[in-house]
C-alpha atoms as a PDB file:
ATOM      1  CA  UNK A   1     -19.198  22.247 -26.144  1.00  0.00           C
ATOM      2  CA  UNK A   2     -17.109  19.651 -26.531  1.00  0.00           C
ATOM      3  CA  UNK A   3     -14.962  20.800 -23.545  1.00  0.00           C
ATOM      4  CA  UNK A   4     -17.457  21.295 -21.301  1.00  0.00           C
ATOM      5  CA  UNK A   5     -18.740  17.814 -21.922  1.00  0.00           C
ATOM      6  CA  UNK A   6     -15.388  16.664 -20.326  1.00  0.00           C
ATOM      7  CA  UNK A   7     -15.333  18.711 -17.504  1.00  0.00           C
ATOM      8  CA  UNK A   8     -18.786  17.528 -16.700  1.00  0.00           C
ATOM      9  CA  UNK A   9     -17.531  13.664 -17.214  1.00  0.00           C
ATOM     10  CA  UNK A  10     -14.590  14.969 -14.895  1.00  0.00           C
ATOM     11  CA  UNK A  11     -16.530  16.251 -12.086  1.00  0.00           C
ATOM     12  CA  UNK A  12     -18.934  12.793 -12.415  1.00  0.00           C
ATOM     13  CA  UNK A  13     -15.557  10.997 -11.814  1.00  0.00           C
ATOM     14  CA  UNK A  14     -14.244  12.965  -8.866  1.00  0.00           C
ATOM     15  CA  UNK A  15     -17.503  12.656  -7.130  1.00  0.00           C
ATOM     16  CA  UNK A  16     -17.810   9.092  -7.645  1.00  0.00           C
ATOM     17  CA  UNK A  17     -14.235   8.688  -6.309  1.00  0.00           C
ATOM     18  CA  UNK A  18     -14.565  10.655  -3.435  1.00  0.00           C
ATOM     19  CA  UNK A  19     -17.893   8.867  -2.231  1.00  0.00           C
ATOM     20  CA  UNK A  20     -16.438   5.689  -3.544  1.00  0.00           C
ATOM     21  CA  UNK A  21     -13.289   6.438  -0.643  1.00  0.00           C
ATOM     22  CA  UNK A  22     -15.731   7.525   2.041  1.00  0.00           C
ATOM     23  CA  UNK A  23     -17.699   4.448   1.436  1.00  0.00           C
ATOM     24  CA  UNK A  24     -14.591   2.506   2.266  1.00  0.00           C
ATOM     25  CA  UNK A  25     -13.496   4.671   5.119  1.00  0.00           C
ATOM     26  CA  UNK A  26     -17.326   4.601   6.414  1.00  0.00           C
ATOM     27  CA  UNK A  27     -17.031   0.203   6.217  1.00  0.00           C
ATOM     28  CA  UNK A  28     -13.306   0.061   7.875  1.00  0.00           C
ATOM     29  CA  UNK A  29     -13.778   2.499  10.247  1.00  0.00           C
ATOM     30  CA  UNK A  30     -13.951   0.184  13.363  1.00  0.00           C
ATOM     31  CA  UNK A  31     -12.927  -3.121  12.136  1.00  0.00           C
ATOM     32  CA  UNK A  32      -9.108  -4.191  12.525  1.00  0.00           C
ATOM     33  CA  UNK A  33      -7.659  -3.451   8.931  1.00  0.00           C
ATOM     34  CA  UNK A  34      -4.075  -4.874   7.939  1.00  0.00           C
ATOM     35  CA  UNK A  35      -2.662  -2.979   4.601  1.00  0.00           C
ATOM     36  CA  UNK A  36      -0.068  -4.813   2.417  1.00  0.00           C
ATOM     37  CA  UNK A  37       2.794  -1.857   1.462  1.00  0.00           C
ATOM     38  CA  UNK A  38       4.744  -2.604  -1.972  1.00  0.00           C
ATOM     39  CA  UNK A  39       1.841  -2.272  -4.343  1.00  0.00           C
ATOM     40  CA  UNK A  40      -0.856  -1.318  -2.019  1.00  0.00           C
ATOM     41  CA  UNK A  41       0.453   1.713  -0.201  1.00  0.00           C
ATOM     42  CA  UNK A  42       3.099   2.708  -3.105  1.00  0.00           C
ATOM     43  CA  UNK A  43       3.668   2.454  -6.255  1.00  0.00           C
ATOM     44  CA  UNK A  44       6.963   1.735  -8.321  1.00  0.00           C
ATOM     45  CA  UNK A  45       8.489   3.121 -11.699  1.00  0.00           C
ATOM     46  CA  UNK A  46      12.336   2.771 -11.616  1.00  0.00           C
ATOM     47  CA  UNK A  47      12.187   3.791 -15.419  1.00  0.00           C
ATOM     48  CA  UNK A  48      10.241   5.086 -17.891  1.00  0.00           C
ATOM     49  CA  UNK A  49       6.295   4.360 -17.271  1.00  0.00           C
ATOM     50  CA  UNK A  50       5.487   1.358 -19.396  1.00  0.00           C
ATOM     51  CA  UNK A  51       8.859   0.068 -18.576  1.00  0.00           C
ATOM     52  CA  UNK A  52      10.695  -1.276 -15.438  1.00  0.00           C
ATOM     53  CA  UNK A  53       8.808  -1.451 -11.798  1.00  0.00           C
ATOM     54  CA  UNK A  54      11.711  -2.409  -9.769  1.00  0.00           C
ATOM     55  CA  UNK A  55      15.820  -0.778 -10.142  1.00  0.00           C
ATOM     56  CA  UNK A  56      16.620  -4.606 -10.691  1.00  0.00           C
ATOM     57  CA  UNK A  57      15.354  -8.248 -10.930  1.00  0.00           C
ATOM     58  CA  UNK A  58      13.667  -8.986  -8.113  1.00  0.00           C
ATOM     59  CA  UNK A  59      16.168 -12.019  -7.458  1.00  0.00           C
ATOM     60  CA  UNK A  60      18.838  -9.684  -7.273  1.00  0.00           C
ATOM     61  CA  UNK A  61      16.991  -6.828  -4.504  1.00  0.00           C
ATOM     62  CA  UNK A  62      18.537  -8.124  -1.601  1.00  0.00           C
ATOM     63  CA  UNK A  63      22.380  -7.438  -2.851  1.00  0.00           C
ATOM     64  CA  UNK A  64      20.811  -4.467  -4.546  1.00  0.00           C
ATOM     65  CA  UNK A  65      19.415  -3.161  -0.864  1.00  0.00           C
ATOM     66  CA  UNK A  66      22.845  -3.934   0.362  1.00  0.00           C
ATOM     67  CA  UNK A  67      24.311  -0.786  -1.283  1.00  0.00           C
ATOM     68  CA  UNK A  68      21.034   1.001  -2.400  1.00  0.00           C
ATOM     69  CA  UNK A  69      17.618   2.406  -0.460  1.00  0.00           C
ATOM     70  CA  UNK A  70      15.274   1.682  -2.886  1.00  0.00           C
ATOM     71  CA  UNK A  71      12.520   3.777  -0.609  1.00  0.00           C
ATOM     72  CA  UNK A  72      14.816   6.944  -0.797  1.00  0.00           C
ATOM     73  CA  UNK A  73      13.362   9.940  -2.254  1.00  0.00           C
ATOM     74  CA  UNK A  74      10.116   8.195  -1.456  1.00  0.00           C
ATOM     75  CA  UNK A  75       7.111  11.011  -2.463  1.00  0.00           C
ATOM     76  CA  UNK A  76       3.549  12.017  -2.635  1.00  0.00           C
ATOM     77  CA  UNK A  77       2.402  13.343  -5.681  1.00  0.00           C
ATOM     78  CA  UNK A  78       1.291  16.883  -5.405  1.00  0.00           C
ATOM     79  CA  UNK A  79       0.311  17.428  -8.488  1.00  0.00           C
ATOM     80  CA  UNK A  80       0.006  15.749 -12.054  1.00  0.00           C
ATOM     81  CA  UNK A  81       4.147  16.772 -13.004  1.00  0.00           C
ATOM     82  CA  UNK A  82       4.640  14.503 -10.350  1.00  0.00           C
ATOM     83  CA  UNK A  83       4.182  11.504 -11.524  1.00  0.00           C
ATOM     84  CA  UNK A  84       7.610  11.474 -13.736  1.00  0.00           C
ATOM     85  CA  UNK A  85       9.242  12.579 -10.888  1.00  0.00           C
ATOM     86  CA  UNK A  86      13.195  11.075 -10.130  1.00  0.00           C
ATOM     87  CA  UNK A  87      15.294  10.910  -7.437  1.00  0.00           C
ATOM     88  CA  UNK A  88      18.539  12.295  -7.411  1.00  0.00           C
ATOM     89  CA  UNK A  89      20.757   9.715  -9.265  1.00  0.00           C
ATOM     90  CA  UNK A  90      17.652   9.411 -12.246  1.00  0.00           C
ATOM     91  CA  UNK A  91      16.085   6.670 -11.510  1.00  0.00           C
ATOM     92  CA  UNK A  92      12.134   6.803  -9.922  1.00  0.00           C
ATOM     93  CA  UNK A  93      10.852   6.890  -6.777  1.00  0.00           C
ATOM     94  CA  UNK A  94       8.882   4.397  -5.188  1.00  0.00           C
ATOM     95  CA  UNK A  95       5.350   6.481  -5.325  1.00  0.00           C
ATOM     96  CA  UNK A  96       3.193   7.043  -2.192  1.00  0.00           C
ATOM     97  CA  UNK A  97      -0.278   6.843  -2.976  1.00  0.00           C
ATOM     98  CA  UNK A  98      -2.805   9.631  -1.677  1.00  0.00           C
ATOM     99  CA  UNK A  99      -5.640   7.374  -1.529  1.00  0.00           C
ATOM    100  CA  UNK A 100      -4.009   5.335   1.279  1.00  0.00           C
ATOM    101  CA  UNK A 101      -2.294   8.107   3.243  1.00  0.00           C
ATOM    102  CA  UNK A 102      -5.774   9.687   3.478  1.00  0.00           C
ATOM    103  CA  UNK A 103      -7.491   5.906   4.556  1.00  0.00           C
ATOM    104  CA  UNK A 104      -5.237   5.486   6.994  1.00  0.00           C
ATOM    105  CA  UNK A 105      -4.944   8.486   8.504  1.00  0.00           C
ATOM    106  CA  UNK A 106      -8.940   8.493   9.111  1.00  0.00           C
ATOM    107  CA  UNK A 107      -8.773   4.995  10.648  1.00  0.00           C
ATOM    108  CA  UNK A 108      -8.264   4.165  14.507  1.00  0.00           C
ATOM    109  CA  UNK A 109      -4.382   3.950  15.004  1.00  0.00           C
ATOM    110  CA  UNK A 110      -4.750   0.882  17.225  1.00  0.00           C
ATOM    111  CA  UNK A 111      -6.758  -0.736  14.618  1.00  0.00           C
ATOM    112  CA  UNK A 112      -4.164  -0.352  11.826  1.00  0.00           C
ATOM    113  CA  UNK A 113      -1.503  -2.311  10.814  1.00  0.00           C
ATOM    114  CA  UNK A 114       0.906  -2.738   8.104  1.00  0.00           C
ATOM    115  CA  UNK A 115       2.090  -6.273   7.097  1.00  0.00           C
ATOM    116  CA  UNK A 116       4.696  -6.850   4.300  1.00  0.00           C
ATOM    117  CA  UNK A 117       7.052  -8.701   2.765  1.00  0.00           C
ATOM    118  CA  UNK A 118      10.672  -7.808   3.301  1.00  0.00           C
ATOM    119  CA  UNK A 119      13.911  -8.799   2.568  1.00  0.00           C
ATOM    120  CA  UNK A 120      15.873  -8.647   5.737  1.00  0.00           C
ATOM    121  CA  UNK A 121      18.368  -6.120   4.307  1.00  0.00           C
ATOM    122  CA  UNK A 122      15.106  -3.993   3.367  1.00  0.00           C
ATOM    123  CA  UNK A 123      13.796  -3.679   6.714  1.00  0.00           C
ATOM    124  CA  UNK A 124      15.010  -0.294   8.079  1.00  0.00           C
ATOM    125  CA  UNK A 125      14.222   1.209   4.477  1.00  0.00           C
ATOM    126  CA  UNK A 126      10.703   0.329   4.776  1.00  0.00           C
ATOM    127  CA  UNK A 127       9.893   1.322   8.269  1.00  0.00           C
ATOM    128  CA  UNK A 128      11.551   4.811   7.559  1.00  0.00           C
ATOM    129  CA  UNK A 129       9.262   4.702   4.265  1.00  0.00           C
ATOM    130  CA  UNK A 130       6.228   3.358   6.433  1.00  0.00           C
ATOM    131  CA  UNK A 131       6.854   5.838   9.202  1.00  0.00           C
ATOM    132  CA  UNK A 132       7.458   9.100   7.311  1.00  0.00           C
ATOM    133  CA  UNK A 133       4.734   8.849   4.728  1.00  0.00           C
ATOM    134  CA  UNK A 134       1.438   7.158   6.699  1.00  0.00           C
ATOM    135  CA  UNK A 135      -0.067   7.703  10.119  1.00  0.00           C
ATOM    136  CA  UNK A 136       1.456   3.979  11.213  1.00  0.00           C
ATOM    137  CA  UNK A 137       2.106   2.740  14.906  1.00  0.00           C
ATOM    138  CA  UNK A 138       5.731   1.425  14.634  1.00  0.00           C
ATOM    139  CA  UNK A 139       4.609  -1.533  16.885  1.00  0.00           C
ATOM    140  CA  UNK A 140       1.966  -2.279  14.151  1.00  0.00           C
ATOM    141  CA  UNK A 141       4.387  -2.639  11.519  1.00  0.00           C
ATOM    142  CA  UNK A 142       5.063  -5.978  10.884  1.00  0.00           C
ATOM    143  CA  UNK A 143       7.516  -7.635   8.711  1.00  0.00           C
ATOM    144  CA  UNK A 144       7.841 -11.331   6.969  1.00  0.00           C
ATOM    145  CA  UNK A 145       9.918 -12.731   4.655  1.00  0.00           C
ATOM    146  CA  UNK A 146       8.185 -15.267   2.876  1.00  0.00           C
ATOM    147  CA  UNK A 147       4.232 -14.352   2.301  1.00  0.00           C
ATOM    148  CA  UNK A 148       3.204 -17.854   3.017  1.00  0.00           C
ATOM    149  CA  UNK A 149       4.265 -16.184   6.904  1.00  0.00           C
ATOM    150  CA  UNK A 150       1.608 -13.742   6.189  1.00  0.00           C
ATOM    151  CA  UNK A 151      -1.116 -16.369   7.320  1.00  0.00           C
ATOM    152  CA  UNK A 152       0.808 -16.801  10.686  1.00  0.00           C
ATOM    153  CA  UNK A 153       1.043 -13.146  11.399  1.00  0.00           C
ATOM    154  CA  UNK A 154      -2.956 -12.917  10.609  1.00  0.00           C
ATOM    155  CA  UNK A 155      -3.663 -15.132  13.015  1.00  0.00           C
ATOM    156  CA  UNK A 156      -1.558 -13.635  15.611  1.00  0.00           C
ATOM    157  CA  UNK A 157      -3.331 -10.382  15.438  1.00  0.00           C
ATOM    158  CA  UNK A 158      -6.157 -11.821  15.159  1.00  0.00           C
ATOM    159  CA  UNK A 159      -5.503 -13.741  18.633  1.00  0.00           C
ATOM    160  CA  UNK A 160      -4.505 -10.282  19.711  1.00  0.00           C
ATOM    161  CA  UNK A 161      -7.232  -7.486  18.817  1.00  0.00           C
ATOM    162  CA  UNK A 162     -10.190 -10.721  19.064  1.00  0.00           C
ATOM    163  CA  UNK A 163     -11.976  -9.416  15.632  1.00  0.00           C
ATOM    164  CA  UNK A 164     -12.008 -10.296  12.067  1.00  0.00           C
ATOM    165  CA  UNK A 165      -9.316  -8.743   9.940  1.00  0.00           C
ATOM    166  CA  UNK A 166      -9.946  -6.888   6.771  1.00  0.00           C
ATOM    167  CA  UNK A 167      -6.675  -7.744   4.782  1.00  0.00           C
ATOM    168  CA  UNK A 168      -6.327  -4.637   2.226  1.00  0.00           C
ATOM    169  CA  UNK A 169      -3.475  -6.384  -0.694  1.00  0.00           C
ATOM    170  CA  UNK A 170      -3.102  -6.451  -4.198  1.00  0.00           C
ATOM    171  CA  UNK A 171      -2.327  -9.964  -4.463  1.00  0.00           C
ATOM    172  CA  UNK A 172      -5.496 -12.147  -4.874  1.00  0.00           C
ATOM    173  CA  UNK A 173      -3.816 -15.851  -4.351  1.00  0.00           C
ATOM    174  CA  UNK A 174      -2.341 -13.933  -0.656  1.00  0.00           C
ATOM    175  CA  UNK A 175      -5.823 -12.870  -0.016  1.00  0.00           C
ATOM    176  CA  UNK A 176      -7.394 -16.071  -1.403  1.00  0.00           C
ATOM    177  CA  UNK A 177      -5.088 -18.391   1.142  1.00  0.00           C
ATOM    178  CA  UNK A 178      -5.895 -16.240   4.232  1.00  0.00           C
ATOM    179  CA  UNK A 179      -9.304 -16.319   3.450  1.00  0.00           C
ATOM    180  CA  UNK A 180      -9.694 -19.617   3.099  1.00  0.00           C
ATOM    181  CA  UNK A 181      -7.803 -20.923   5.760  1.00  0.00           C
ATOM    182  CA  UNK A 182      -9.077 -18.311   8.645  1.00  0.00           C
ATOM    183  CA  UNK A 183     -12.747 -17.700   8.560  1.00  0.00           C
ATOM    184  CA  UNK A 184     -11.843 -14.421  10.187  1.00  0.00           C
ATOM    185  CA  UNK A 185     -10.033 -12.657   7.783  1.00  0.00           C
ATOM    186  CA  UNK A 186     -12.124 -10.997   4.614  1.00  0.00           C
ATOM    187  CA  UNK A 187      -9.950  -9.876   1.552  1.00  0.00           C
ATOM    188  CA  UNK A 188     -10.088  -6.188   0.656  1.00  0.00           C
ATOM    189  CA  UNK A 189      -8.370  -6.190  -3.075  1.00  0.00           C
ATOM    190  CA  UNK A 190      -6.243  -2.606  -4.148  1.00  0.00           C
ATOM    191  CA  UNK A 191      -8.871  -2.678  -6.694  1.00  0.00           C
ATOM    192  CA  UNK A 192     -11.409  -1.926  -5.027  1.00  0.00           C
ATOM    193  CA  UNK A 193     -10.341   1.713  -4.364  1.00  0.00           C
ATOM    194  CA  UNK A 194     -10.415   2.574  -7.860  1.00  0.00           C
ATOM    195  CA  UNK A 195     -13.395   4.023  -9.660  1.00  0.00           C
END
C-alpha cells in the first residue's frame, strides 16, 4: 500500500513538472529570452555531491583554464546513475540540465540568447559547451567579463530585437540591477523551473 502511495505522489510530481515546463515554454514562447549558463543551463560537482562545485577557487579559474577545460566531458544525464558521473581524470563534469535543453530547443532561435560571464581564457570552452549541448545561434552567444557588463549587453539587445527581455539567471542581485535600471527587462529566477 505503502508503495503505491509513492508512486501515486510520483506521478502527481511528474505531472505538475511537466505542465509547470509547458507553462513556461507557453509564456516565453515569443518574447526575446536571454539565459545565464554556469548555474542556469549546467550544473557543477567537481567532487563528491555535498562537497566542491568548482575543480578550484574561483580566484584561481583563470590559471586553472589555462591548462584545464573545465566544460570537457560536459553531459546530459540519461538516467538517475548519471548524476555521479566523472570525466576521465575523476573529477565531475559540469552537468547539462534537461530542463533547459528542452526550453530552448522549443523557443524561436532568433529570440534566444545566451549571456554569461567568462573569463577570457574560458571563452572557447564555453561556446564549444554552449554549442554542442543547446539549440544556440553562435551569434547569440554573448560573453562578459564582469556581470556589472551584463546591464550593457541587455540594453544592446534590447536596442536590437525592440522588445522586453526576459532575463532567465540564478542570481537575484544580477536580475534585481537589470530590472531596476531597464524597465524592459523582467527577471525569470532558475527557481522558477522547479516544482
Amino acid at each position: 500500500m505503502k508503495m503505491l502511495k509513492n508512486i501515486i505522489e510520483s506521478v502527481k510530481l511528474a505531472t505538475l513538472y511537466i505542465a509547470n515546463q509547458r507553462r513556461i515554454k507557453n509564456f516565453l514562447n515569443d518574447k526575446v529570452v536571454v539565459f545565464d549558463f554556469d548555474g542556469t543551463m549546467t550544473a557543477f560537482r567537481y567532487a563528491a555531491f555535498g562537497t566542491r562545485m568548482l575543480p578550484c577557487l574561483d580566484s584561481e579559474i583563470y590559471e586553472h583554464s589555462k591548462t584545464h577545460n573545465i566544460y570537457a566531458g560536459a553531459y546530459v544525464p540519461q538516467n538517475s546513475n548519471d548524476f555521479e558521473k566523472f570525466t576521465a581524470n575523476g573529477e565531475h563534469a559540469a552537468r547539462m540540465l534537461r530542463t533547459m535543453q528542452w526550453l530552448i530547443s522549443n523557443l524561436p532561435k532568433e529570440n534566444v540568447f545566451v549571456l554569461t560571464r567568462t573569463e577570457l581564457t574560458l571563452v572557447d570552452q564555453k561556446n564549444e559547451a554552449i554549442l554542442a549541448n543547446f539549440d544556440i545561434r553562435p551569434e547569440n552567444i554573448l560573453h562578459v567579463q564582469d556581470s556589472n557588463r551584463k546591464l550593457d549587453v541587455l540594453d544592446t539587445i534590447h536596442k536590437r530585437c525592440g522588445s522586453d527581455i526576459y532575463f532567465v539567471e540564478d542570481t537575484f542581485k544580477t536580475q534585481l540591477n537589470a530590472e531596476e535600471a531597464m524597465p524592459f527587462v523582467h527577471g525569470i529566477n532558475i527557481s522558477e523551473f522547479l516544482v
